[in-house]
Each structure stands twice: as C-alpha cells, then as structure tokens.
Protein backbone atom coordinates (compact mmCIF):
# COMPACT_ATOMS: atom_id res chain seq x y z
CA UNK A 1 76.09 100.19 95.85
CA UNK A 2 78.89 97.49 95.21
CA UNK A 3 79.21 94.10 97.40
CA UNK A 4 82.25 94.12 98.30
CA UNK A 5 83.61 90.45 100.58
CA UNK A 6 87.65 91.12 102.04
CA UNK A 7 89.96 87.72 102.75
CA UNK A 8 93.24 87.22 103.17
CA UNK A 9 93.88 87.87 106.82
CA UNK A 10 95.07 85.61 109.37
CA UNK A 11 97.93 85.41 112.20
CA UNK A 12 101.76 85.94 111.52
CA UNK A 13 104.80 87.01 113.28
CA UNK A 14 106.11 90.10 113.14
CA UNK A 15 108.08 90.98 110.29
CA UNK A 16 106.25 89.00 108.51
CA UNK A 17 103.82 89.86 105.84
CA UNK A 18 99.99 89.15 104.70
CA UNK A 19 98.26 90.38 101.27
CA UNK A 20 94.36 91.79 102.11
CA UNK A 21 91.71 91.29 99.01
CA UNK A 22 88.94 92.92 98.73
CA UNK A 23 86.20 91.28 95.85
CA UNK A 24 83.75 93.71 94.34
CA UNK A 25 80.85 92.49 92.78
CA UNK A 26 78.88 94.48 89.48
CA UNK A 27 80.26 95.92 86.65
CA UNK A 28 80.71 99.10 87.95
CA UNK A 29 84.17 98.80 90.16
CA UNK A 30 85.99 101.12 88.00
CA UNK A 31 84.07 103.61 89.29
CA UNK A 32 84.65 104.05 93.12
CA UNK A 33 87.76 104.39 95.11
CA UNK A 34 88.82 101.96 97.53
CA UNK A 35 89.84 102.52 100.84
CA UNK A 36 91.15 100.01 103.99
CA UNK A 37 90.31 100.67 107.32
CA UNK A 38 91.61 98.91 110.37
CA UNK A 39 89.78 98.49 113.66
CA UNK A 40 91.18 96.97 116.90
CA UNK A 41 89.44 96.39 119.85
CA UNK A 42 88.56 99.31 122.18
CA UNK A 43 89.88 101.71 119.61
CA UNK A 44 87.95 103.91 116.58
CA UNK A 45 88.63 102.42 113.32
CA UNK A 46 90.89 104.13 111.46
CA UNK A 47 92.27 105.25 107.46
CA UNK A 48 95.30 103.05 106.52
CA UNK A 49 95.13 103.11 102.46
CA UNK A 50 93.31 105.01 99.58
CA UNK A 51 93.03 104.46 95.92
CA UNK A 52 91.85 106.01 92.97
CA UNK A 53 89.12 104.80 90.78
CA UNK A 54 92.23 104.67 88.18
CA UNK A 55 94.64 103.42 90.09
CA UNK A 56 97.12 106.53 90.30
CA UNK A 57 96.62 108.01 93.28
CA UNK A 58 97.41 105.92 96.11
CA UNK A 59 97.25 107.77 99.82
CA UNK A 60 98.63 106.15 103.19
CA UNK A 61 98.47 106.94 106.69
CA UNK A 62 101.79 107.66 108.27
CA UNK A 63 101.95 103.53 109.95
CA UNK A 64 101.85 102.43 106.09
CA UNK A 65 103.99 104.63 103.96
CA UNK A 66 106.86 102.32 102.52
CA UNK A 67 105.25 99.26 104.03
CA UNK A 68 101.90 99.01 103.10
CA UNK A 69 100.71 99.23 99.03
CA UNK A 70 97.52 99.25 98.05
CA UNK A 71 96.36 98.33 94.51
CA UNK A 72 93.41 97.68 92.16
CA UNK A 73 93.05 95.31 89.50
CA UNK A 74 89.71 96.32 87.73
CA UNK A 75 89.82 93.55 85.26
CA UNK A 76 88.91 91.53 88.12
CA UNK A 77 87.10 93.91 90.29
CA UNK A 78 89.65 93.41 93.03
CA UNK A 79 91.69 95.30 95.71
CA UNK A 80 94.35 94.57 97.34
CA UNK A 81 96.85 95.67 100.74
CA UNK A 82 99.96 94.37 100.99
CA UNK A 83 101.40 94.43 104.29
CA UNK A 84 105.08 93.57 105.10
CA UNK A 85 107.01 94.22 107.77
CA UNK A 86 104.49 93.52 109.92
CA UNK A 87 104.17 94.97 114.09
CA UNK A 88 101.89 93.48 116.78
CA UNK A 89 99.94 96.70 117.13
CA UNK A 90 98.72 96.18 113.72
CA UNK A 91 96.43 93.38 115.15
CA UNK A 92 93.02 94.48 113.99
CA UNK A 93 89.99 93.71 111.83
CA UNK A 94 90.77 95.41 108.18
CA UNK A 95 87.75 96.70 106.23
CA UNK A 96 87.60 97.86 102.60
CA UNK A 97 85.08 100.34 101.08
CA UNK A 98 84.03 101.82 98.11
CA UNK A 99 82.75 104.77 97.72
CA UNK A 100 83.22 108.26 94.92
CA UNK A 101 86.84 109.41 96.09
CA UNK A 102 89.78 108.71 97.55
CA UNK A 103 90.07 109.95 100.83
CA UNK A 104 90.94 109.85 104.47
CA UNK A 105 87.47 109.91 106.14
CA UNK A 106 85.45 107.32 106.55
CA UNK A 107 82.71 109.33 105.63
CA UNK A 108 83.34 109.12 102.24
CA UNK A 109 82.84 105.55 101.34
CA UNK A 110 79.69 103.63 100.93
CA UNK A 111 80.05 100.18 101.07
CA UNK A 112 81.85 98.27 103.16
CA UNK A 113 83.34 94.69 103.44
CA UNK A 114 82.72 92.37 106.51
CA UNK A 115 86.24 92.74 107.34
CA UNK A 116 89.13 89.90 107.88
CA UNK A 117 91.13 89.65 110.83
CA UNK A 118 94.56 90.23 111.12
CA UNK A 119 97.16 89.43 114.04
CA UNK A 120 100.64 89.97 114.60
CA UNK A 121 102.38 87.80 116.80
CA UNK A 122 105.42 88.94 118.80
C-alpha cells in the first residue's frame, strides 16, 4: 500500500477558493488512482473527485463539475483538488485514496490520507 499525508485545507469565505494535496510516498504512485472524499459531521462521507492512474480520466460528483479539478503530478507523487467557488456546505474533512481504479465507491480505494479540514465561511 502507498502512504499517502493530504494538506492544504483551512477556512475561507465563500467564493473563495483552496487547493487540496495529497503526498504519496514509494515509487509506485503511477500505479493507483486517486480519489477525494469529503466527510462532514453527522453525515456519510462521500465521492467528490476521481483520477486515473494516467491522468486522463478525471470523474466528479455533480457539487464539483466546473468547480472542482482534480489532478496528478506523478513526477512528484502528488494529487491535487482545486476548489473555487467555494459554498459553506462544503465544510468538511477531505480525504484522498489510492487504490486500482477510478471510481465512485469508496470501496475501491486502499489507502487513505488522514484528511485536512476544510471550512467555508458565509
């Protein structure tokens, strides 16, 4: 399994935006998909972004599509979320995972990150 350690969260005002990363240790990042998950309190957590292990395929839920992008640099074993346009329901601890393929479930991924918390001010 991959170590993988997420940062870049914090509190902003809505509208306003935040970039997630997502630091994979080993040599073999190339070879999972990454996923963020979001998790606020009293609720399940829940799919916000997918990537491929190559970087093509990128899959959102319906909250991010054409404000959220998620991306991978595997040079530097890294993923990323950018957020803009930010709402205060987003307010929640993001997670990224690894894991063989790109998909909605949770299920599918492997290793996880301890999270970083994110809050939207109104």
């Amino acid at each position: 399994q991959v170590q993988l350690v997420d940062s870049g969260g914090g509190l902003v005002q809505a509208g306003g935006s935040l970039r997630l990363s997502c630091a994979a240790s080993g040599r073999t990042f190339r070879s999972y998909a990454m996923g963020w998950f979001r998790q606020a309190p009293g609720k399940e957590r829940e799919f916000v972004a997918a990537i491929s292990r190559s970087g093509f395929g990128t899959y959102y839920a319906d909250f991010g599509e054409g404000r959220f992008t998620i991306s991978r640099d595997n040079a530097k074993n890294t993923a990323y979320l950018q957020m803009n346009s930010l709402k205060p329901e987003y307010t929640a601890v993001y997670y990224c995972a690894a894991g063989g393929r790109a998909r909605v479930s949770s299920e599918t991924y492997d290793s996880w990150g301890q999270g970083t918390q994110v809050t939207v001010s109104s």
